[in-house]
Protein backbone atom coordinates (compact mmCIF):
# COMPACT_ATOMS: atom_id res chain seq x y z
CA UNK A 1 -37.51 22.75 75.71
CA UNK A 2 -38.53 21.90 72.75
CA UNK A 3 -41.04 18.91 71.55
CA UNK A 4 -38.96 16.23 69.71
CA UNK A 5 -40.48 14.12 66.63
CA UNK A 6 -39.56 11.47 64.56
CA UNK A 7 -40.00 11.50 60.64
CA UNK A 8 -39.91 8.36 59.39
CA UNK A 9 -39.43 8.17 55.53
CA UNK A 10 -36.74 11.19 56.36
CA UNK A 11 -35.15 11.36 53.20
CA UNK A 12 -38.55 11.17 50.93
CA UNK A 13 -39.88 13.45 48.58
CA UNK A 14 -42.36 14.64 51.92
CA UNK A 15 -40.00 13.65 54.27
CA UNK A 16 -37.47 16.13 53.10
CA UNK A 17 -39.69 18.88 53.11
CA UNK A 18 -41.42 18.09 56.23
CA UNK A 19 -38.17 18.06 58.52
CA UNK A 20 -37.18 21.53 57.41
CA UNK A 21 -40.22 22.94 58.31
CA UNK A 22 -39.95 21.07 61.69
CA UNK A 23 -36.58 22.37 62.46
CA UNK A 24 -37.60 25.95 61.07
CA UNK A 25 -40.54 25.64 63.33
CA UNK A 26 -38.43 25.05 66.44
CA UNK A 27 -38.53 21.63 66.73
CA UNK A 28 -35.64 18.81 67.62
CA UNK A 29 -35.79 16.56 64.45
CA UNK A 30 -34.93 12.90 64.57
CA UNK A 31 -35.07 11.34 60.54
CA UNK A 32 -35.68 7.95 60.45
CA UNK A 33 -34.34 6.12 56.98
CA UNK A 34 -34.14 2.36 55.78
CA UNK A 35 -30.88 2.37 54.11
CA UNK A 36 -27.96 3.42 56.25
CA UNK A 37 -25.80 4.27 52.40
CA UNK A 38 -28.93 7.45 52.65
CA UNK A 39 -27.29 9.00 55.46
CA UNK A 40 -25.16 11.46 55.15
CA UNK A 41 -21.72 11.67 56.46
CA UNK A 42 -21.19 12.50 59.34
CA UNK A 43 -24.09 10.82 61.21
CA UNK A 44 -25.01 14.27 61.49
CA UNK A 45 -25.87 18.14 60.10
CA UNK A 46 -23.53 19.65 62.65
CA UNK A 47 -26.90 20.85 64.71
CA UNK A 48 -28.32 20.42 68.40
CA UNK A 49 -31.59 19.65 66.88
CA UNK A 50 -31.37 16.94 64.19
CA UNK A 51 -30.42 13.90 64.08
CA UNK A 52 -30.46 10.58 62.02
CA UNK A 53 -31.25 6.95 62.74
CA UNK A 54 -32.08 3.55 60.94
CA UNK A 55 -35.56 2.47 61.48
CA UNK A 56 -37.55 0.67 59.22
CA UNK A 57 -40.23 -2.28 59.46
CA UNK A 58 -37.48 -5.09 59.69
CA UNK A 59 -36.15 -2.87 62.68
CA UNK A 60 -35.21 -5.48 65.36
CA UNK A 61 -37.34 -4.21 69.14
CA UNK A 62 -34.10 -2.58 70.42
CA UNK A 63 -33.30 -1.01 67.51
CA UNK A 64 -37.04 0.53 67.59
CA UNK A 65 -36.92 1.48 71.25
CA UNK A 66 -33.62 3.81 70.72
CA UNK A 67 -34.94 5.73 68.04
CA UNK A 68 -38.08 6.40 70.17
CA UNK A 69 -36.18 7.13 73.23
CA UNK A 70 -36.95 10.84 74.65
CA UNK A 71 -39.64 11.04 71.36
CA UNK A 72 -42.88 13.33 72.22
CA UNK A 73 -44.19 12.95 68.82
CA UNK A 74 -43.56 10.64 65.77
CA UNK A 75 -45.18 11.71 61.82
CA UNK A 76 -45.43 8.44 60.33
CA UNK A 77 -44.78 8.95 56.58
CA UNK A 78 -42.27 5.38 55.44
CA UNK A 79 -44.98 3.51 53.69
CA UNK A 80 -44.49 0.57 51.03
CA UNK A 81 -46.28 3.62 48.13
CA UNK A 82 -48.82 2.97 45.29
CA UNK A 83 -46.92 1.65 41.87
CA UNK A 84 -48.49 1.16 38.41
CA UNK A 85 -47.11 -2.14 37.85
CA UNK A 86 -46.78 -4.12 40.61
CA UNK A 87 -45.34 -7.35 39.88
CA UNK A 88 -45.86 -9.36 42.77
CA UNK A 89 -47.90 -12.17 43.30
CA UNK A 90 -49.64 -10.86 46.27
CA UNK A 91 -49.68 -7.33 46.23
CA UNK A 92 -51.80 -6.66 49.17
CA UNK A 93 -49.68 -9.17 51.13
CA UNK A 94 -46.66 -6.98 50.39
CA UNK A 95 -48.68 -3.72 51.19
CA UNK A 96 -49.93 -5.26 54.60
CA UNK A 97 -46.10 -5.94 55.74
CA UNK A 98 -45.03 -2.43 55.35
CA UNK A 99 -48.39 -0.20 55.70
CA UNK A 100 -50.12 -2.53 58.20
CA UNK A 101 -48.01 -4.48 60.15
CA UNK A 102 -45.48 -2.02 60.98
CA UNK A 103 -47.35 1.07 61.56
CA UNK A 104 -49.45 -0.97 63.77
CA UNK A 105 -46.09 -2.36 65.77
CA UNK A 106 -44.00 0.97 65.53
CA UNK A 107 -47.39 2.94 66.93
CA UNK A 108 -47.22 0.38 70.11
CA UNK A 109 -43.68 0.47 70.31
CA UNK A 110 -44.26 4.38 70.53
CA UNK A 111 -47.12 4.03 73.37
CA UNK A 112 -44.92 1.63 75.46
CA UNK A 113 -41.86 4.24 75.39
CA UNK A 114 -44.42 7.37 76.26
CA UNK A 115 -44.73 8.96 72.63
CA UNK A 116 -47.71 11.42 72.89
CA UNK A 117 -49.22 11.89 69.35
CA UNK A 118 -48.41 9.30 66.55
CA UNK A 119 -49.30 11.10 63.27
CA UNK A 120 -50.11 9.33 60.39
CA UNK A 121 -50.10 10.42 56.45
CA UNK A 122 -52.86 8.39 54.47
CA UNK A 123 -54.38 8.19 51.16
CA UNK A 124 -57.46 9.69 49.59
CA UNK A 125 -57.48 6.35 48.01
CA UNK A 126 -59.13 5.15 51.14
CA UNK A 127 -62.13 7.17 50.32
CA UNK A 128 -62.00 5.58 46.99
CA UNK A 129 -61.10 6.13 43.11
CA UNK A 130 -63.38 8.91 41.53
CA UNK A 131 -65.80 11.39 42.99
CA UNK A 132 -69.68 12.54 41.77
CA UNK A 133 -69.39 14.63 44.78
CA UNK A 134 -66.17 15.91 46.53
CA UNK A 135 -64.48 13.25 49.57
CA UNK A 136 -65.42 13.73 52.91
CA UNK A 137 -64.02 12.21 56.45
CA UNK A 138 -67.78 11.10 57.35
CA UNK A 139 -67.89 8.70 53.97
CA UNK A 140 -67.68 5.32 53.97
CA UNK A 141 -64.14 4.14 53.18
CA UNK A 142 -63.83 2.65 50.09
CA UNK A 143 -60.14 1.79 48.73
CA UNK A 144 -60.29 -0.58 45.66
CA UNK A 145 -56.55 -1.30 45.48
CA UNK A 146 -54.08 -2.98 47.62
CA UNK A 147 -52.54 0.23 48.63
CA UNK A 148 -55.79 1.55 49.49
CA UNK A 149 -56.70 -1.36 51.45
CA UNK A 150 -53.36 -1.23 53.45
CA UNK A 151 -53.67 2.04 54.45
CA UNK A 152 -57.35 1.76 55.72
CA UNK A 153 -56.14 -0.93 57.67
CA UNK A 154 -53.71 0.87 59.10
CA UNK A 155 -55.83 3.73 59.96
CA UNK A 156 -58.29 1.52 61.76
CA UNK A 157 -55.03 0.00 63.35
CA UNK A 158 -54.11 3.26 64.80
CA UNK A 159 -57.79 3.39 66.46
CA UNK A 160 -57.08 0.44 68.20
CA UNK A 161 -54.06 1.46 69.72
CA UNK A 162 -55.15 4.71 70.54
CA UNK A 163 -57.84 2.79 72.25
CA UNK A 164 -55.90 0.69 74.03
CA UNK A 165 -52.93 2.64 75.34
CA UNK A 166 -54.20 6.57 75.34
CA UNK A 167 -52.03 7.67 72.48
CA UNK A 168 -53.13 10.29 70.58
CA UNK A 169 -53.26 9.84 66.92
CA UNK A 170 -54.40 12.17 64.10
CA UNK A 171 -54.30 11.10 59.56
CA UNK A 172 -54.39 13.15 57.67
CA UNK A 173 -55.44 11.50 53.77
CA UNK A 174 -53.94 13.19 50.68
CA UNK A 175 -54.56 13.76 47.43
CA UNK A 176 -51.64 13.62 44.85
CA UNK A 177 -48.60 15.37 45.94
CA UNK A 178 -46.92 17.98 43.83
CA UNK A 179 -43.53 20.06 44.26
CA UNK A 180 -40.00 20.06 43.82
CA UNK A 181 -38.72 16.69 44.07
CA UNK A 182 -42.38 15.14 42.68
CA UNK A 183 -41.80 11.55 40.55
CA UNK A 184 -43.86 9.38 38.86
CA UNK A 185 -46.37 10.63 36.55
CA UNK A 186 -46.59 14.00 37.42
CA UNK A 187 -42.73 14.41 36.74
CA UNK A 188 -43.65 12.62 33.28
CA UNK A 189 -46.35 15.38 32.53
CA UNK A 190 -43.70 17.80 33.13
CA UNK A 191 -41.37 15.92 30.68
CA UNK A 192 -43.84 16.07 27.79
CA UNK A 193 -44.45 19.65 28.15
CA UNK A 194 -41.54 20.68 28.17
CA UNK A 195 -40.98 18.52 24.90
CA UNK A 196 -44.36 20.09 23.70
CA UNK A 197 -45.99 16.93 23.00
CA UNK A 198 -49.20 17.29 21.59
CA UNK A 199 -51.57 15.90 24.12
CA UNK A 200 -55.06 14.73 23.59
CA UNK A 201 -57.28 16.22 26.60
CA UNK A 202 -58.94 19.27 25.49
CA UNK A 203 -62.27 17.42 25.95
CA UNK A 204 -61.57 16.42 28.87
CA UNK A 205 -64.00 18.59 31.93
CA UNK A 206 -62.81 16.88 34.72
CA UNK A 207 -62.12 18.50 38.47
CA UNK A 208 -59.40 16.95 40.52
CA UNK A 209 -57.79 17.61 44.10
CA UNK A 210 -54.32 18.02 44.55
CA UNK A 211 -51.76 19.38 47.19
CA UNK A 212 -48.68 21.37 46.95
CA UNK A 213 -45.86 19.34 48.87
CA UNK A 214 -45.43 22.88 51.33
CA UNK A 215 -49.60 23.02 52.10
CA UNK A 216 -48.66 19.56 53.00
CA UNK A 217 -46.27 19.59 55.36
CA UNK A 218 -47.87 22.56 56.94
CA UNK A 219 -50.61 20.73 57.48
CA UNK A 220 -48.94 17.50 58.86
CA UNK A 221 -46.95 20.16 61.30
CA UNK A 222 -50.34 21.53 62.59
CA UNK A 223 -51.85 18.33 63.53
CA UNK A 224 -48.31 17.33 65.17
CA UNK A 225 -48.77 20.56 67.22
CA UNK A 226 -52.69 21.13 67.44
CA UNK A 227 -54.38 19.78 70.71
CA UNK A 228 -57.64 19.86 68.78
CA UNK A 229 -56.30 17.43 65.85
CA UNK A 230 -56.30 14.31 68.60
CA UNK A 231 -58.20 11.39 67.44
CA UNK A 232 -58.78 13.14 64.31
CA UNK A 233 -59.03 12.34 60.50
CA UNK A 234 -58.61 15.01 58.06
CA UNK A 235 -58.80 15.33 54.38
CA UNK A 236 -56.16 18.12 53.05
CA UNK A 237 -56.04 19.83 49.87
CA UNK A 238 -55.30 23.40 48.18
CA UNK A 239 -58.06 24.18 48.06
CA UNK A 240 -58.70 25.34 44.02
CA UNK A 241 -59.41 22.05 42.10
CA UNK A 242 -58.18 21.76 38.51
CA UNK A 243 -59.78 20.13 35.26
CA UNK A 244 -56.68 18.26 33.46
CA UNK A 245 -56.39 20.64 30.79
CA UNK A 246 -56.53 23.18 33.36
CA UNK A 247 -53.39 22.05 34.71
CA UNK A 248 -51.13 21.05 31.81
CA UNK A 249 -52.04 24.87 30.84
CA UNK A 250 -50.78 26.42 34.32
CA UNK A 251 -48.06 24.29 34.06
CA UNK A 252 -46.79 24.73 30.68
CA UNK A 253 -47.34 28.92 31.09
CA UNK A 254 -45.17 28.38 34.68
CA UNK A 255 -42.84 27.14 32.41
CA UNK A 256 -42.67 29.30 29.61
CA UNK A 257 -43.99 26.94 27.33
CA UNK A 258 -47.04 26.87 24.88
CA UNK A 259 -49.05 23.29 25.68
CA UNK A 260 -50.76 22.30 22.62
CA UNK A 261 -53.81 20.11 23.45
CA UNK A 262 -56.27 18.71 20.95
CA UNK A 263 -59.38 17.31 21.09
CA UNK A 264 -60.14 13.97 21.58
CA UNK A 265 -63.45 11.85 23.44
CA UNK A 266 -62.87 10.81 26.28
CA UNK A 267 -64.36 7.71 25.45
CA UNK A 268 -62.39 6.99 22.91
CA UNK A 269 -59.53 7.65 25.26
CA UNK A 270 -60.68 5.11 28.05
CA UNK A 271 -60.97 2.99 24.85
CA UNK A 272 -57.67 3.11 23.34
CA UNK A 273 -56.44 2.83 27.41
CA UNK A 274 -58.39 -0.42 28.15
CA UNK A 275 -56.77 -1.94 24.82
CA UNK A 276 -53.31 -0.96 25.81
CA UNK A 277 -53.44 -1.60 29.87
CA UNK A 278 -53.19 2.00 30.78
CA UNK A 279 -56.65 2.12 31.79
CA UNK A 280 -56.01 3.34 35.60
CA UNK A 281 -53.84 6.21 34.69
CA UNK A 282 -56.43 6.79 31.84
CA UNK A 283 -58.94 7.36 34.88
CA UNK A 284 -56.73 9.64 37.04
CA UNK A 285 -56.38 12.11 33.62
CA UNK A 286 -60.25 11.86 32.77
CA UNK A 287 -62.18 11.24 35.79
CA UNK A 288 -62.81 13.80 38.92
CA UNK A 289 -61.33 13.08 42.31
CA UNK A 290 -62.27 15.94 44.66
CA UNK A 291 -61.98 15.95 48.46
CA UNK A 292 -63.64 18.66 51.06
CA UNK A 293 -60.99 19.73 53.09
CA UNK A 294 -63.48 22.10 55.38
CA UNK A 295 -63.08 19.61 58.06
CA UNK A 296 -59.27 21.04 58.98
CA UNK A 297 -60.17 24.26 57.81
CA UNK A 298 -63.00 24.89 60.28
CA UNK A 299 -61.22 23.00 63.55
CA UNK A 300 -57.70 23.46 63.36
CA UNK A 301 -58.12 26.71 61.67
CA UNK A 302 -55.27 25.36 59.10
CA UNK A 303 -55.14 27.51 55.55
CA UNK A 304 -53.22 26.45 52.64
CA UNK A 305 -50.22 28.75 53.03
CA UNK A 306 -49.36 28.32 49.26
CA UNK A 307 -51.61 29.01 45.90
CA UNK A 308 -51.85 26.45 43.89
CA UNK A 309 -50.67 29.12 41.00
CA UNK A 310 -47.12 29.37 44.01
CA UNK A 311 -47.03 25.62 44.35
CA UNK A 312 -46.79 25.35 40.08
CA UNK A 313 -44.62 27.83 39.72
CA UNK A 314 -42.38 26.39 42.48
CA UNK A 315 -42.56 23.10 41.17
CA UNK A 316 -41.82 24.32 37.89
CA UNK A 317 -38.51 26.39 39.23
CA UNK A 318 -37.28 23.14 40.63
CA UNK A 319 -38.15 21.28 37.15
CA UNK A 320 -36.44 23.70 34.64
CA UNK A 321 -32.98 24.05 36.75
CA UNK A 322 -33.11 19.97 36.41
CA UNK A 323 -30.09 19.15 33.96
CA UNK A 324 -31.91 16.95 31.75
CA UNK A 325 -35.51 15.64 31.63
């Protein structure tokens, strides 16, 4: 019979993705979701092998132990995520309850009800900001945010659990995400070429990391199923990484659209971004973030199934048959 694994974060922008290709890959899906008014009606697909439940991190114990009941695996995705304006007083206090504190009590509620492998999706940002030299898993860990921070604490977390009850556990930390579905300021990137914005970054000679939302999920399926990926952290990427300009081009000729980019110095840019508080996203569009994703590569054997050129011009599918922008 088939292996069954809980998704938390279900209905997610990875979560989505990743539970059909579970269930195309032969598994029995259980979704996990924090807001019952999410699930559709009825309480089920009309299949043998999915299923929904509520689980989140104010999940009372029982509540917890029924959606692990009969679970061989769980991929661990429901995470408080990184936002650009974060208005609380004590950000890493409200990262902590969420990417901490729950991970670390759902991956001992998991041990206690016999859960095998507890599968966690992390951050590049625990590695750290910018790169001179591409990420790797043998760096020091150096997250400068709150998000960061939570989610190195929850890996280390993890270890201790592992250590104390046998379960297996395997991260995988990712770049930025793209695909169908993708928010936040990718999806505005998308927005202004289709507008055909002029955009100032033809200076810019940057090289940045990024994963296709399918290379993703493949990946997160492989270390779910891999005997090799136990006790394992992995970077994961596509491979092929892209200056800015690089990648407003490829998207804007995935979309039929001419992107007009002028020159401007970057400095001037960081400049003009420190003045107006946009200097973080100024660093994501100028600076290089690279990861080496050998490491899963060489031991799980794992290949990027999808281009990056597929993964744009999927992405950009999904964004043109969007009503508006």
């Amino acid at each position: 019979m088939a292996d069954r694994i809980l998704v938390t974060g279900a209905n997610g922008f990875v979560g989505s993705a990743l539970c059909l290709r579970l269930r195309e890959s032969g598994y029995l899906v259980r979704a996990a979701v924090r807001d019952p008014e999410k699930v559709p009606q009825p309480n089920d697909v009309g299949d043998e092998d999915f299923e929904w439940v509520i689980l989140h991190d104010q999940s009372e114990e029982k509540e917890t132990r029924n959606a692990l009941a009969g679970i061989q695996t769980i991929i661990h995705l429901a995470a408080r995520v990184h936002v650009m304006k974060d208005r609380s007083s004590n950000p890493l206090r409200e990262f902590r309850k969420v990417n901490l504190l729950w991970t670390d009590r759902l991956a001992r509620s998991a041990a206690a009800s016999g859960v095998r492998r507890f599968v966690y999706l992390s951050s590049i940002k625990v590695n750290g900001e910018q790169t001179v030299r591409p990420f790797h898993e043998e760096d020091q860990p150096a997250p400068r945010d709150p998000y960061g921070v939570s989610k190195w604490e929850a890996e280390r977390a993890l270890a201790s659990v592992s250590a104390d009850t046998g379960m297996e556990t395997a991260i995988i930390r990712s770049p930025l995400v793209y695909g169908p579905g993708v928010a936040g300021n990718f999806l505005q990137l998308l927005k202004a070429i289709r507008r055909r914005i002029p955009l100032p970054f033809a200076s810019v000679k940057n090289r940045r990391s990024l994963v296709y939302l399918g290379n993703l999920v493949d990946g997160l399926t492989c270390c779910a199923r891999d005997k090799r990926a136990a006790g394992q952290t992995y970077l994961i990427s596509d491979g092929e990484d892209l200056s800015t300009p690089e990648l407003m081009r490829r998207l804007g000729a995935a979309m039929g659209t001419v992107v007009h980019l002028w020159p401007v110095p970057v400095l001037l840019l960081r400049g003009i971004a420190l003045i107006t508080g946009q200097r973080a996203a100024m660093d994501r569009l100028t600076g290089c973030l690279q990861v080496d994703s050998s490491k899963i590569r060489q031991e799980l054997d794992w290949h990027p199934p999808f281009s990056v050129n597929e993964g744009i011009a999927d992405t950009a599918v999904w964004f043109s048959s969007r009503s508006t922008a």
